[in-house]
C-alpha atoms as a PDB file:
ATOM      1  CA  UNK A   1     -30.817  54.375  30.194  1.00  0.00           C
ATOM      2  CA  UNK A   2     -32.743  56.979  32.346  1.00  0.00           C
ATOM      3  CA  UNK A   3     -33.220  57.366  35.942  1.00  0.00           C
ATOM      4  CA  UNK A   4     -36.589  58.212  37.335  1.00  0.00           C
ATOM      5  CA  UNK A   5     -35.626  61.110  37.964  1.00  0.00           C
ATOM      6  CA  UNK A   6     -34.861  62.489  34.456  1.00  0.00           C
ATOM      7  CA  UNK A   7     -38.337  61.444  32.216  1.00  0.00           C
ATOM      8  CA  UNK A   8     -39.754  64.743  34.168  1.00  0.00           C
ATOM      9  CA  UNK A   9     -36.691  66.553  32.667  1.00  0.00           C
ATOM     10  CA  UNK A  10     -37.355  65.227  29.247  1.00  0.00           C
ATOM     11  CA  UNK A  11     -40.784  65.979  28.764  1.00  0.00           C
ATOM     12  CA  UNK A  12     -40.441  69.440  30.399  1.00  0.00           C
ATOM     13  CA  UNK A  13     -38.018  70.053  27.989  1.00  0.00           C
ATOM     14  CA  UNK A  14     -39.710  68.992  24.952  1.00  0.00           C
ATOM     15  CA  UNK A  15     -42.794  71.018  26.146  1.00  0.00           C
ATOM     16  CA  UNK A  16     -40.430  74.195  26.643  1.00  0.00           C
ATOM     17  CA  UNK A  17     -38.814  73.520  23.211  1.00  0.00           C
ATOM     18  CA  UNK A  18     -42.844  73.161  21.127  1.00  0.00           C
ATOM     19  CA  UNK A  19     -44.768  75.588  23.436  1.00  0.00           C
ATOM     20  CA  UNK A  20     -42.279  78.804  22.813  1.00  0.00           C
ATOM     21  CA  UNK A  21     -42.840  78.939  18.589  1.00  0.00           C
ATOM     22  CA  UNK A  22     -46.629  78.258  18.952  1.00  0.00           C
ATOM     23  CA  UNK A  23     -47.021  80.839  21.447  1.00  0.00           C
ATOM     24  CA  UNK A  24     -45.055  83.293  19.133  1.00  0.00           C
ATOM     25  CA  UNK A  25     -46.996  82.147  16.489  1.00  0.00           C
ATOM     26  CA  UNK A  26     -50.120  82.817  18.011  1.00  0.00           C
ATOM     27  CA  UNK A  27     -49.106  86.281  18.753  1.00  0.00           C
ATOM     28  CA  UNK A  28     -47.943  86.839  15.329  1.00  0.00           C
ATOM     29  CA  UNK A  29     -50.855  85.697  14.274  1.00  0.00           C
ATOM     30  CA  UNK A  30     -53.631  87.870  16.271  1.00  0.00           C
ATOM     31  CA  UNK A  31     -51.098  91.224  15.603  1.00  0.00           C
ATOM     32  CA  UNK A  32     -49.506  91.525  19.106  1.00  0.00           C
ATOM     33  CA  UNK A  33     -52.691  90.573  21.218  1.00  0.00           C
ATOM     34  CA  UNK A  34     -52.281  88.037  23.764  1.00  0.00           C
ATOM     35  CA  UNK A  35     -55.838  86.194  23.484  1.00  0.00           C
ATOM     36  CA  UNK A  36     -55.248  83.273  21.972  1.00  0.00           C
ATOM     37  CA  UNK A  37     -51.900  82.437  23.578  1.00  0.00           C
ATOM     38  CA  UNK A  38     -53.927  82.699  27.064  1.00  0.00           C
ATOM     39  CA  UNK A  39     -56.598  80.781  25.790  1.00  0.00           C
ATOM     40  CA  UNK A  40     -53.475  78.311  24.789  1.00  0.00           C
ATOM     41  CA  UNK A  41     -51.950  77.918  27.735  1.00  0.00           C
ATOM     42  CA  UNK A  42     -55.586  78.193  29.386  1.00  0.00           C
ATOM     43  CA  UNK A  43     -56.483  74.633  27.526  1.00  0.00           C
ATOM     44  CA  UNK A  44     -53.222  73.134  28.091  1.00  0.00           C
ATOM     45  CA  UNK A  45     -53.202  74.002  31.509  1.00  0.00           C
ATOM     46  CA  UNK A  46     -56.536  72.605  31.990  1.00  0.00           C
ATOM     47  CA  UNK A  47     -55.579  69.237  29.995  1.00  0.00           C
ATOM     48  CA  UNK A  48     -52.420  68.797  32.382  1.00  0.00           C
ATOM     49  CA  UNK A  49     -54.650  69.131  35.605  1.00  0.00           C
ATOM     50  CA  UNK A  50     -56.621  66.426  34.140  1.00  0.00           C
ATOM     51  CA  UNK A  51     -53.827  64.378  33.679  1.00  0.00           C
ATOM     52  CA  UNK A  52     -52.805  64.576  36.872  1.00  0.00           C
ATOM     53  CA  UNK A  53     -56.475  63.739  38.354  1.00  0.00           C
ATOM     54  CA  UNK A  54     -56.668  61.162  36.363  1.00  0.00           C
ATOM     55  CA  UNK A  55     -53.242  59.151  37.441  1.00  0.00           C
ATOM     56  CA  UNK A  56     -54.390  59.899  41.465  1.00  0.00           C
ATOM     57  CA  UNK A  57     -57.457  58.303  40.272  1.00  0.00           C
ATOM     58  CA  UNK A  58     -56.209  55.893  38.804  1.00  0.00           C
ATOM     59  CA  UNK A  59     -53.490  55.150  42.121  1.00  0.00           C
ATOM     60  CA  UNK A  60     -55.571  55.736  45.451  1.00  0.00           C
ATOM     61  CA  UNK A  61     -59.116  56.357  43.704  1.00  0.00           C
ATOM     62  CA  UNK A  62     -60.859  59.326  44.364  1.00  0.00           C
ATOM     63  CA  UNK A  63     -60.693  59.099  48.031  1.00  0.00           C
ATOM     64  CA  UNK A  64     -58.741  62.607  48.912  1.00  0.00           C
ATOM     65  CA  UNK A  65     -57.761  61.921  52.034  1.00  0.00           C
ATOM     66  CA  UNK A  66     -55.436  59.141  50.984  1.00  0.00           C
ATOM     67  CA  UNK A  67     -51.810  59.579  50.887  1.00  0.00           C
ATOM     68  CA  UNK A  68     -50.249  58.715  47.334  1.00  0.00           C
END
């Protein structure tokens, strides 16, 4: 149904379509300060970095200097 190529798409998308009324939300929120949307998108970028140790982990190991 989808080519490799297109889950990346999908999930970018979906993040795109949640992340956008939270942040606005957050702002509305905290009257027009920024704080807690950086703190936001602070955590989330945090939790994605994780993610993404965690899969190269979980391919090569921890070993840097191999090639995924």
């Amino acid at each position: 149904m989808y080519n490799f190529e297109d889950r990346p798409i999908a999930i970018i998308s979906i993040a795109a379509l949640v992340g956008t009324p939270i942040g606005g939300a957050l702002i509305a929120a905290e009257g027009g300060h920024y704080l807690h949307v950086q703190i936001f998108c602070g955590v989330l970028m945090a939790a994605g970095s994780c993610i993404f140790v965690a899969a190269r982990a979980s391919l090569q190991g921890l070993n840097i200097k191999k090639k995924v």
